[in-house]
C-alpha atoms as a PDB file:
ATOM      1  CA  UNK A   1       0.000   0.000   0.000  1.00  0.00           C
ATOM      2  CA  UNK A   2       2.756   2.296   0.546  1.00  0.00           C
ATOM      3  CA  UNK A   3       5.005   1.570  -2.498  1.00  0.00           C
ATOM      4  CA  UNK A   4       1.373   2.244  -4.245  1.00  0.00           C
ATOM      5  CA  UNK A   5       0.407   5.416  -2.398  1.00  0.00           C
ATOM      6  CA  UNK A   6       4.324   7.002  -3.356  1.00  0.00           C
ATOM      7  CA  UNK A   7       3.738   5.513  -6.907  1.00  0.00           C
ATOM      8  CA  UNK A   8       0.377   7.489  -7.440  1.00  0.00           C
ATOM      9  CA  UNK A   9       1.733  11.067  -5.908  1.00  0.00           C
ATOM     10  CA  UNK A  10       4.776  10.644  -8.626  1.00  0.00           C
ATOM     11  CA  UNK A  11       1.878   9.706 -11.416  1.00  0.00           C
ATOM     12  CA  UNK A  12      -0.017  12.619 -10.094  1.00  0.00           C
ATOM     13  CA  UNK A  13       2.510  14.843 -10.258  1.00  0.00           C
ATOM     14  CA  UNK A  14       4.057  13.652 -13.450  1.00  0.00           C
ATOM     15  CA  UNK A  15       0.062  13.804 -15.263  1.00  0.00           C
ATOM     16  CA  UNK A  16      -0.083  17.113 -14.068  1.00  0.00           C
ATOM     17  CA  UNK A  17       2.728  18.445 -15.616  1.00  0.00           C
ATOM     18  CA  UNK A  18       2.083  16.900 -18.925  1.00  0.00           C
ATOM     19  CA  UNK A  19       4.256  14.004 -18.510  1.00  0.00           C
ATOM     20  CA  UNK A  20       1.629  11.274 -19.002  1.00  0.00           C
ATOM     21  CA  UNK A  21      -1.507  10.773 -20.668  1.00  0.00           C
ATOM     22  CA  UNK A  22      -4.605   9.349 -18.736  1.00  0.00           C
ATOM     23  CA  UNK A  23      -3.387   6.072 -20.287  1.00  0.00           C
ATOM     24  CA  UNK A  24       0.274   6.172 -19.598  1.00  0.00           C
ATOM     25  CA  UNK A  25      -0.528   7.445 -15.915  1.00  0.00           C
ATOM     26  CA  UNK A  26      -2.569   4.829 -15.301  1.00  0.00           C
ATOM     27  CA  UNK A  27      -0.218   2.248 -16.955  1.00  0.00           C
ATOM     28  CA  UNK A  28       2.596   3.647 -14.684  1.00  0.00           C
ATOM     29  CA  UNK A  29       0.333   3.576 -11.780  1.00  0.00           C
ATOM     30  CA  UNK A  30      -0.011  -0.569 -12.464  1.00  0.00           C
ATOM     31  CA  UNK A  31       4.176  -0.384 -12.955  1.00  0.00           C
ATOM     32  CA  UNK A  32       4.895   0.991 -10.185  1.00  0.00           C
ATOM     33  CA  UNK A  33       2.463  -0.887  -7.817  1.00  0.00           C
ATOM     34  CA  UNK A  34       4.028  -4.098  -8.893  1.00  0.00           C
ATOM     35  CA  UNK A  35       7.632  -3.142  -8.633  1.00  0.00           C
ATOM     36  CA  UNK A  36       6.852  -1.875  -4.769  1.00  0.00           C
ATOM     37  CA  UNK A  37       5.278  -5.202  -4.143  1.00  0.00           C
ATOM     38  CA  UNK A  38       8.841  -6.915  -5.151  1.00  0.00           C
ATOM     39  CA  UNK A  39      10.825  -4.415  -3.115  1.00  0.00           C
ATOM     40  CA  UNK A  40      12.329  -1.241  -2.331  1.00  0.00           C
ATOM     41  CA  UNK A  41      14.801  -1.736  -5.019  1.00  0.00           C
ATOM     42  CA  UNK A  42      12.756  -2.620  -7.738  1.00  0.00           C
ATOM     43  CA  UNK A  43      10.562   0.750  -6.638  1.00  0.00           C
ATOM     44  CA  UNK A  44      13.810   2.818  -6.875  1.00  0.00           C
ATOM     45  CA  UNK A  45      15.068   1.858  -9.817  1.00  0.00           C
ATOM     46  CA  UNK A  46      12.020   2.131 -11.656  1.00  0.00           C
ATOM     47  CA  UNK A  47      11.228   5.250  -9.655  1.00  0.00           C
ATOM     48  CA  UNK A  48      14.846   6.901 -10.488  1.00  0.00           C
ATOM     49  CA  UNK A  49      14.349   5.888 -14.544  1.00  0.00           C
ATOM     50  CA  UNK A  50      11.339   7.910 -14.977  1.00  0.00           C
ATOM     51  CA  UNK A  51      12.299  11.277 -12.855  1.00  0.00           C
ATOM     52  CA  UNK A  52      15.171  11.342 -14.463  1.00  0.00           C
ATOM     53  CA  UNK A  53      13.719  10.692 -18.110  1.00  0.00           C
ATOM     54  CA  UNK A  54      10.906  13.111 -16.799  1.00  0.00           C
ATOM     55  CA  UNK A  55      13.756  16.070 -15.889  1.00  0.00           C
ATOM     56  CA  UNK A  56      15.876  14.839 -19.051  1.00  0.00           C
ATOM     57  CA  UNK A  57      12.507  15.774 -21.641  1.00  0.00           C
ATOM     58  CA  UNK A  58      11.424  18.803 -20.084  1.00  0.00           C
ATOM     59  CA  UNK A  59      15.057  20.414 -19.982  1.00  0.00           C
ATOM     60  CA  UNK A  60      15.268  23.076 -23.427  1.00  0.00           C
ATOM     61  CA  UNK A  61      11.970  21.162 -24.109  1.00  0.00           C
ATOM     62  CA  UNK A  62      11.415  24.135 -26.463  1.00  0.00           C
ATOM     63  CA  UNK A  63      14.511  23.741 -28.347  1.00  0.00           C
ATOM     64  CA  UNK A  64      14.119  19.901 -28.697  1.00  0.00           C
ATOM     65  CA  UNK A  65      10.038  20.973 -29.929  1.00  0.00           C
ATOM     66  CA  UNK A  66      12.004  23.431 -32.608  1.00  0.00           C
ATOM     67  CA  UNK A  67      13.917  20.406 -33.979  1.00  0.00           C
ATOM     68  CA  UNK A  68      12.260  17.291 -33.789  1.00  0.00           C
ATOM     69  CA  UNK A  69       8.760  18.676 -33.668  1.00  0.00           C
ATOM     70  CA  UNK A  70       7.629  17.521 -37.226  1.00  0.00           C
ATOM     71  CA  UNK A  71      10.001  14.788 -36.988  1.00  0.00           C
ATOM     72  CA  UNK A  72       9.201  12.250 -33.819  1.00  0.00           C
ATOM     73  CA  UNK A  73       6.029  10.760 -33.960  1.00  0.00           C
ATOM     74  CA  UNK A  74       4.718  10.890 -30.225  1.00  0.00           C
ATOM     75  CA  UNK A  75       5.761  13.606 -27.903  1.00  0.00           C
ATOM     76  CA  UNK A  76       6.527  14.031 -24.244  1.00  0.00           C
ATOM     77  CA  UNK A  77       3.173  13.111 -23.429  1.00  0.00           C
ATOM     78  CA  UNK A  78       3.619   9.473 -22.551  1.00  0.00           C
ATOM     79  CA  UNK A  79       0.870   6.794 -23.605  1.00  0.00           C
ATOM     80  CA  UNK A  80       0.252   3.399 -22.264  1.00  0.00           C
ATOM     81  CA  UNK A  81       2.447   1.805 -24.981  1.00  0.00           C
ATOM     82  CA  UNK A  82       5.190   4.127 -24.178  1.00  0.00           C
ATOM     83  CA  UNK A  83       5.293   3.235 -20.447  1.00  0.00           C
ATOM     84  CA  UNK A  84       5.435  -0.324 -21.317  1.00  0.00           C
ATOM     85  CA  UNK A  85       7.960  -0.099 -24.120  1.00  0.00           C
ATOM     86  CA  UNK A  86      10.096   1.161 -21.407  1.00  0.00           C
ATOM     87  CA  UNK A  87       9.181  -0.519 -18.370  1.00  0.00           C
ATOM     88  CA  UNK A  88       7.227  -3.642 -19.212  1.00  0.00           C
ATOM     89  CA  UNK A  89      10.076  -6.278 -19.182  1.00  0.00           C
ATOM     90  CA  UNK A  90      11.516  -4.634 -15.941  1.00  0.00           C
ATOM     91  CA  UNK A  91       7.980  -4.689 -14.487  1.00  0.00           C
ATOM     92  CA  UNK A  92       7.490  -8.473 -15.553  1.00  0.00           C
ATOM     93  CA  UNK A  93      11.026  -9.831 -14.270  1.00  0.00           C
ATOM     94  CA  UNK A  94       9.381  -7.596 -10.676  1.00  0.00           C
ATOM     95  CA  UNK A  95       6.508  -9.704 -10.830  1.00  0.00           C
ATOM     96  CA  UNK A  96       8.132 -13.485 -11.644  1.00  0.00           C
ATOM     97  CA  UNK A  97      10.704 -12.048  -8.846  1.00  0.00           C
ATOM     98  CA  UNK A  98       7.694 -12.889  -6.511  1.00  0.00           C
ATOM     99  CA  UNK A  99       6.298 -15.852  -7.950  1.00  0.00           C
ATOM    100  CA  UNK A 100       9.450 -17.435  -8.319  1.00  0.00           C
ATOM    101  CA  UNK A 101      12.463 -16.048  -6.220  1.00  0.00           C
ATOM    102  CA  UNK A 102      15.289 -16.174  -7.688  1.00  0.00           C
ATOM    103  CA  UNK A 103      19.012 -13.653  -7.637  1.00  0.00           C
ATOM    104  CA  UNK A 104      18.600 -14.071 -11.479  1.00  0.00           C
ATOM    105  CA  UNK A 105      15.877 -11.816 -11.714  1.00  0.00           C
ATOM    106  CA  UNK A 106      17.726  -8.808 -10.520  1.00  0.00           C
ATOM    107  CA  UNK A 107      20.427  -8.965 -13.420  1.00  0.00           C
ATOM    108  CA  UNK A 108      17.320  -9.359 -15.739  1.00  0.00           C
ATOM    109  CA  UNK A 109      15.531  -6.272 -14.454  1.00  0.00           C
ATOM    110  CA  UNK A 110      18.760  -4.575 -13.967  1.00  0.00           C
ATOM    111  CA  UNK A 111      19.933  -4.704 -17.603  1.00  0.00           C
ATOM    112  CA  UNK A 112      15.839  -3.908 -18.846  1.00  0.00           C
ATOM    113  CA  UNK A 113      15.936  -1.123 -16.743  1.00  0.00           C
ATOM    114  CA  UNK A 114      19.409   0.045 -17.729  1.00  0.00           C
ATOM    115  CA  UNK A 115      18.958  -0.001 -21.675  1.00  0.00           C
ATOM    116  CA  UNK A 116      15.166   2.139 -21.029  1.00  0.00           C
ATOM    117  CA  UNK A 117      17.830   4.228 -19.163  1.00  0.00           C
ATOM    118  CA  UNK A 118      20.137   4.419 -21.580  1.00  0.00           C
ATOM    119  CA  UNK A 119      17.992   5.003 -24.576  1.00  0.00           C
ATOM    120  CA  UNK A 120      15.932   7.664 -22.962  1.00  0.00           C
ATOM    121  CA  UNK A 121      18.897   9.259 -21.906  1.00  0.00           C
ATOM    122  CA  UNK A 122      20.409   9.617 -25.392  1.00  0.00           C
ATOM    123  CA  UNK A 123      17.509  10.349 -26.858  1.00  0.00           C
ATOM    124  CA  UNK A 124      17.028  13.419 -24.663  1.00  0.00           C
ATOM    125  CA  UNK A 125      20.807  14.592 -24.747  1.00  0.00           C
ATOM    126  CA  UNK A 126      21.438  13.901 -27.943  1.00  0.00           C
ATOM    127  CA  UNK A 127      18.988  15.919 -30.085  1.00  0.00           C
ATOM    128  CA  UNK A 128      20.507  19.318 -28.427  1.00  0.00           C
ATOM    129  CA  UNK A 129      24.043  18.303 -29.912  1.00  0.00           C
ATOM    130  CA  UNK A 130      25.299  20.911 -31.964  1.00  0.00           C
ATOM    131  CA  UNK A 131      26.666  18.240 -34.604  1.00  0.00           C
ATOM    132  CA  UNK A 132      24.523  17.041 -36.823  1.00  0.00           C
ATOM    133  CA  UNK A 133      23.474  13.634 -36.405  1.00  0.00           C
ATOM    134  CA  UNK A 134      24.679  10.485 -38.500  1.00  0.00           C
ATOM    135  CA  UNK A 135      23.150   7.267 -39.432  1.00  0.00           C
ATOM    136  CA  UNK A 136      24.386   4.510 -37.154  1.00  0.00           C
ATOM    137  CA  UNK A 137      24.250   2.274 -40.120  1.00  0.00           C
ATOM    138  CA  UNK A 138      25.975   4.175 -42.907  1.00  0.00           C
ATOM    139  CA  UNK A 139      27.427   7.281 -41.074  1.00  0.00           C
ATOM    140  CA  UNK A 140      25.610   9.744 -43.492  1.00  0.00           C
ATOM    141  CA  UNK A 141      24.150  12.476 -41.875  1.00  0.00           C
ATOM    142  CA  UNK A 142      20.070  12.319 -40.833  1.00  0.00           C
ATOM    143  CA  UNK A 143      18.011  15.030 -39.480  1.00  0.00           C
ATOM    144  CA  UNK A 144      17.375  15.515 -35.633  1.00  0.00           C
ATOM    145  CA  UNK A 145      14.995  13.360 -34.332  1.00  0.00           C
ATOM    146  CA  UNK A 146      15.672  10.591 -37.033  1.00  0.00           C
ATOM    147  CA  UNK A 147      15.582   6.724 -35.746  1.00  0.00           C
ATOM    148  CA  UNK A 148      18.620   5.460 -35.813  1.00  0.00           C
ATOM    149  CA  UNK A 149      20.543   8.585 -35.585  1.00  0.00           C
ATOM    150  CA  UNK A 150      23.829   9.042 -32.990  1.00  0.00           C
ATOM    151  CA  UNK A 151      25.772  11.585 -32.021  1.00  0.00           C
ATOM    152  CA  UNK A 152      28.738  11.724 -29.617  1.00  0.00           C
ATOM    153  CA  UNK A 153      26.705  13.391 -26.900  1.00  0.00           C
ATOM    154  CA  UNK A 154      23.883  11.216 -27.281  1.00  0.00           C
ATOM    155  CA  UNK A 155      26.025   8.470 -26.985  1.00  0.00           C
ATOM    156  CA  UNK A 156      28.243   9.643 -23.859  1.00  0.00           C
ATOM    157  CA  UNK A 157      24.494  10.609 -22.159  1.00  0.00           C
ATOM    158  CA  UNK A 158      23.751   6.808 -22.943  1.00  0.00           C
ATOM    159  CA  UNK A 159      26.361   5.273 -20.974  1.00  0.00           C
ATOM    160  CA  UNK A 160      25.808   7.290 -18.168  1.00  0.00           C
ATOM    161  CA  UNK A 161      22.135   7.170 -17.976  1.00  0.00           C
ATOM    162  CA  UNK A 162      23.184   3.097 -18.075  1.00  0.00           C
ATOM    163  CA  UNK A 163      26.123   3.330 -15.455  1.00  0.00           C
ATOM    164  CA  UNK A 164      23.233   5.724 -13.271  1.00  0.00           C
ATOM    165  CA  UNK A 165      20.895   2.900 -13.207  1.00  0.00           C
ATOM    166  CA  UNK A 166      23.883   0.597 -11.878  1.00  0.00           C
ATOM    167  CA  UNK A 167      24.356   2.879  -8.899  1.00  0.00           C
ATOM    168  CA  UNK A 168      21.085   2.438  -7.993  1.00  0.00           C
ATOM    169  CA  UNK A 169      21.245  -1.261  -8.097  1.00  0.00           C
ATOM    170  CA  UNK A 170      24.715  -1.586  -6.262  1.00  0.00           C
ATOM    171  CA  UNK A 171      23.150   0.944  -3.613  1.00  0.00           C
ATOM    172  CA  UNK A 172      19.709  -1.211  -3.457  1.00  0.00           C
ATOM    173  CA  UNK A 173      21.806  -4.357  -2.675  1.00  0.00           C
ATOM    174  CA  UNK A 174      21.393  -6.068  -5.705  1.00  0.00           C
ATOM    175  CA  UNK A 175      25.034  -6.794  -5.872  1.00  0.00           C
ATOM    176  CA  UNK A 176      27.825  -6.644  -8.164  1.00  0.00           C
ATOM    177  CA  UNK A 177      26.400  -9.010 -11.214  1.00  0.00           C
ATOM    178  CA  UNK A 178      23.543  -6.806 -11.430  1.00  0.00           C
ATOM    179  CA  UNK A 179      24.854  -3.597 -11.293  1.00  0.00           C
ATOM    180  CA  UNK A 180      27.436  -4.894 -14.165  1.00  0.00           C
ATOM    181  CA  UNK A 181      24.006  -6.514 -16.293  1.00  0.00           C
ATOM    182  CA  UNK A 182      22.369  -2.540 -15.908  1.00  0.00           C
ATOM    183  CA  UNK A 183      25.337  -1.252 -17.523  1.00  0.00           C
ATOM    184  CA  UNK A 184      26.248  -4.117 -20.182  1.00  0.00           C
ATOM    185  CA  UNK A 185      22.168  -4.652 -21.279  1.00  0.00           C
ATOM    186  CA  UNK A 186      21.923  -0.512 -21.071  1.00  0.00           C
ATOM    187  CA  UNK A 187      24.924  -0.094 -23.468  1.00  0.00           C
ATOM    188  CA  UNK A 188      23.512  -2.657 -25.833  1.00  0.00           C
ATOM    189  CA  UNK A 189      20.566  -2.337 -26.147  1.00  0.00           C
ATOM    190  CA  UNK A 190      20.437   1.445 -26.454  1.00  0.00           C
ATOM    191  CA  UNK A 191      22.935   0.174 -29.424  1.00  0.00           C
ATOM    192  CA  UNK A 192      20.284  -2.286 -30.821  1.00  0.00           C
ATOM    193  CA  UNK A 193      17.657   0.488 -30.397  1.00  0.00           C
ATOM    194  CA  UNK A 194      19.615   2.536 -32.768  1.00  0.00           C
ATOM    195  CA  UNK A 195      20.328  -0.373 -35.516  1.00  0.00           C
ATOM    196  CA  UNK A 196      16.545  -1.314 -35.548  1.00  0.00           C
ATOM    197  CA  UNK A 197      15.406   1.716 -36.013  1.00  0.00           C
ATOM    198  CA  UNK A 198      17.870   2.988 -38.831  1.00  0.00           C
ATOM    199  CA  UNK A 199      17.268  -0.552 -40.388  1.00  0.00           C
ATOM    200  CA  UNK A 200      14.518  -1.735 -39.709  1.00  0.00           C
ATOM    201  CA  UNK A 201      11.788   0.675 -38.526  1.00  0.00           C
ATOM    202  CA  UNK A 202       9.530   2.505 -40.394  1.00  0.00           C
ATOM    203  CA  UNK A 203      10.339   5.638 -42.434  1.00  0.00           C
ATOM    204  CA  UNK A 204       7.662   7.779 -43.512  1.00  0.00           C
ATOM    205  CA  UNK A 205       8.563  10.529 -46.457  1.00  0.00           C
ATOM    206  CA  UNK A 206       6.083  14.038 -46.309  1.00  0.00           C
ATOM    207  CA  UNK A 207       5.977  14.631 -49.887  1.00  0.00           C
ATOM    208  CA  UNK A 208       4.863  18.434 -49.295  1.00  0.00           C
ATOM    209  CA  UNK A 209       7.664  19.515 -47.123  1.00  0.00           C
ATOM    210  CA  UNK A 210      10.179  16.725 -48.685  1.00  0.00           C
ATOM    211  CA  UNK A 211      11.377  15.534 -45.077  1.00  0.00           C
ATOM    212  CA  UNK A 212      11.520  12.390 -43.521  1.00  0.00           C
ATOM    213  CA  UNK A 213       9.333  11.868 -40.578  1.00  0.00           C
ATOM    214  CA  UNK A 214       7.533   8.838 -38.221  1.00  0.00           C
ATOM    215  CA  UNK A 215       4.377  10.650 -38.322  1.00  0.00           C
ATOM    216  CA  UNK A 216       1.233   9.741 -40.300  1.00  0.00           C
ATOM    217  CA  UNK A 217       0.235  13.098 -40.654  1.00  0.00           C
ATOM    218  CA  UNK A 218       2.803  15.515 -41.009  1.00  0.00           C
ATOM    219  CA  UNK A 219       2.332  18.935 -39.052  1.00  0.00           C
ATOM    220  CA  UNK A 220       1.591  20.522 -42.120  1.00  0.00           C
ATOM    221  CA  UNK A 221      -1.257  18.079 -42.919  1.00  0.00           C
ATOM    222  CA  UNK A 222      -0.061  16.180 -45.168  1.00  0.00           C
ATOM    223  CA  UNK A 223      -0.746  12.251 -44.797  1.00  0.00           C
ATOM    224  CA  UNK A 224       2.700  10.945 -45.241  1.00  0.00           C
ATOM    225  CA  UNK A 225       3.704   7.615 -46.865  1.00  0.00           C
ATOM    226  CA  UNK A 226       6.100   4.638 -45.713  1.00  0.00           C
ATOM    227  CA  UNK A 227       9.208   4.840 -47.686  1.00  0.00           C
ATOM    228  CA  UNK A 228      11.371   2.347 -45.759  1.00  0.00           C
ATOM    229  CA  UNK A 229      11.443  -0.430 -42.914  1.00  0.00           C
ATOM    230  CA  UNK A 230       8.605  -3.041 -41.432  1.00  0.00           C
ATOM    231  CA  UNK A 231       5.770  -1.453 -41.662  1.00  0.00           C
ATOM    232  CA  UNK A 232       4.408  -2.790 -38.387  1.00  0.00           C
ATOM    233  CA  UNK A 233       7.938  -1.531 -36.137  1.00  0.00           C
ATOM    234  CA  UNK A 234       7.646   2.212 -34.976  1.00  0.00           C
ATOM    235  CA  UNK A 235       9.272   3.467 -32.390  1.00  0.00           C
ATOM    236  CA  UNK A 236       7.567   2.278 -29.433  1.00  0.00           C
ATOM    237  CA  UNK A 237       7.970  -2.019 -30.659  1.00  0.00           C
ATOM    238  CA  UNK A 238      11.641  -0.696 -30.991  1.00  0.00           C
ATOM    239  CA  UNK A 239      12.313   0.545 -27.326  1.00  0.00           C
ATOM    240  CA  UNK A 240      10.572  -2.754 -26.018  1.00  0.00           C
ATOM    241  CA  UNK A 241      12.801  -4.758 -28.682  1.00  0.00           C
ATOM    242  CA  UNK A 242      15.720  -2.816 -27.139  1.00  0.00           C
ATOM    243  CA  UNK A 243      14.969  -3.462 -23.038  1.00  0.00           C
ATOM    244  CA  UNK A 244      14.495  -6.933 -24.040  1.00  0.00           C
ATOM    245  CA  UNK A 245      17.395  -7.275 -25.314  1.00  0.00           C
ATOM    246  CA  UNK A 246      19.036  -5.500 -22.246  1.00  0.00           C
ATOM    247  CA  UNK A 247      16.939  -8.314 -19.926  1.00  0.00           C
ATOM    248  CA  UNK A 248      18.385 -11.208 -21.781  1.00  0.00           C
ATOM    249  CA  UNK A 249      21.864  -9.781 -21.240  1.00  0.00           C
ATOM    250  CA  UNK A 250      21.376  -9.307 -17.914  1.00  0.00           C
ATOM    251  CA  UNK A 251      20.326 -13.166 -17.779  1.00  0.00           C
ATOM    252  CA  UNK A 252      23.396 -14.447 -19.111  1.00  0.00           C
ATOM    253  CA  UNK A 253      25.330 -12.138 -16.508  1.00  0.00           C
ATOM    254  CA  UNK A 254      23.976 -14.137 -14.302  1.00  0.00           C
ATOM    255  CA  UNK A 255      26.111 -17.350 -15.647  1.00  0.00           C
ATOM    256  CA  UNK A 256      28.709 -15.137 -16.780  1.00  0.00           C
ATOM    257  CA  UNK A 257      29.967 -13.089 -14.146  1.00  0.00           C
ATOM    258  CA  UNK A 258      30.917 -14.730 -10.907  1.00  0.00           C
ATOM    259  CA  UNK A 259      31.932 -12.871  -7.734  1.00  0.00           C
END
């Protein structure tokens, strides 16, 4: 009851600041019930991933608008599919945690947890870098906001928003192996979040403004077309791609790394 009643004053909070939708608060509500029911430590990591992706998207949040405005297809309003793209693997290893104990589970949640980190964390830094950004794929230069797109401050912002959520572990007494899984599954799979979506994830081409976008509609009205990728992968199947892929690393840690 407690882990629920401090997980509703952050969704408040967060909802009334335009953080959330109604769907995403109540999605995060349901996130962060579960991960208080597990423990204190699976309530402050998830807890210290979304304040600090909440701070990260509203700092020169009208200079990020500027650039990536007609570009990104949702914005810092998070939905229920957002929340879960991000969270929903760290939630479930919180909730098999108490069904079946086991140390494992940590390193799983730890390295989910660590590439939603890492991915938010780049995203956020890494559209205000003052270099243009360049396909991870073939190094040619992509607008801001672009899938798939790096930069060097994106990047750096990656690996700490990765090595941040292994503090937290270490701190929470999750141990060595897990703190190591948040910052090995954040790394990579804030690196398979980039090669999905400049491979694999839908493009979309606004024919009246001759830009590439992820919206259906572009901002000047325009209904845009797909020009590129599986037309089924947008960004949010791409993020929960990614933080699975961070959870499986943070499995094999667990066989691995021995300490």
């Amino acid at each position: 009851m407690t882990g629920s009643l401090v997980a509703a004053a952050i969704v408040v909070v967060a909802r009334k600041r335009g953080s959330l939708s109604t769907s995403g608060a109540a999605t995060a509500l349901a996130l962060g019930t579960i991960c208080s029911a597990a423990g204190w430590g699976w309530a402050a990591l998830l807890i210290g991933f979304f304040v600090s992706g909440t701070l990260l998207s509203k700092f020169k949040v009208d200079r990020k608008a500027a650039r990536t405005s007609g570009v990104v297809a949702k914005g810092g309003n998070r939905d229920a599919w957002q929340v879960l793209a991000n969270g929903g693997f760290f939630s479930t290893a919180a909730a098999f945690s108490l069904i079946y104990p086991s140390p494992a589970w940590l390193s799983i949640g730890a390295g989910a947890i660590g590439a939603a980190a890492a991915d938010t964390w780049a995203t956020e830094i890494g559209v205000l870098s003052s270099h243009a950004p360049r396909s991870i794929i073939s190094w040619k230069p992509v607008i801001t906001g672009q899938s798939g797109g790096v930069t060097l401050a994106g990047t750096l912002a990656g690996v700490t928003g990765a090595i941040a959520m292994a503090v937290i572990a270490f701190v929470a007494g999750w141990g060595e192996t897990a703190a190591i899984a948040a910052i090995i599954g954040g790394i990579s799979g804030t690196t398979v979040d980039s090669i999905l979506g400049a491979a694999l994830q839908i493009h979309r081409w606004c024919d009246r403004c001759n830009t590439m976008t992820e919206r259906n509609v572009h901002d000047c009205g325009t209904k845009t077309r797909a020009v590129g990728g599986l037309s089924w992968l947008d960004n949010d199947a791409v993020n929960a791609v990614s933080t699975a892929f961070g959870a499986l690393l943070g499995f094999l840690c667990t066989f691995a790394i021995r300490f």
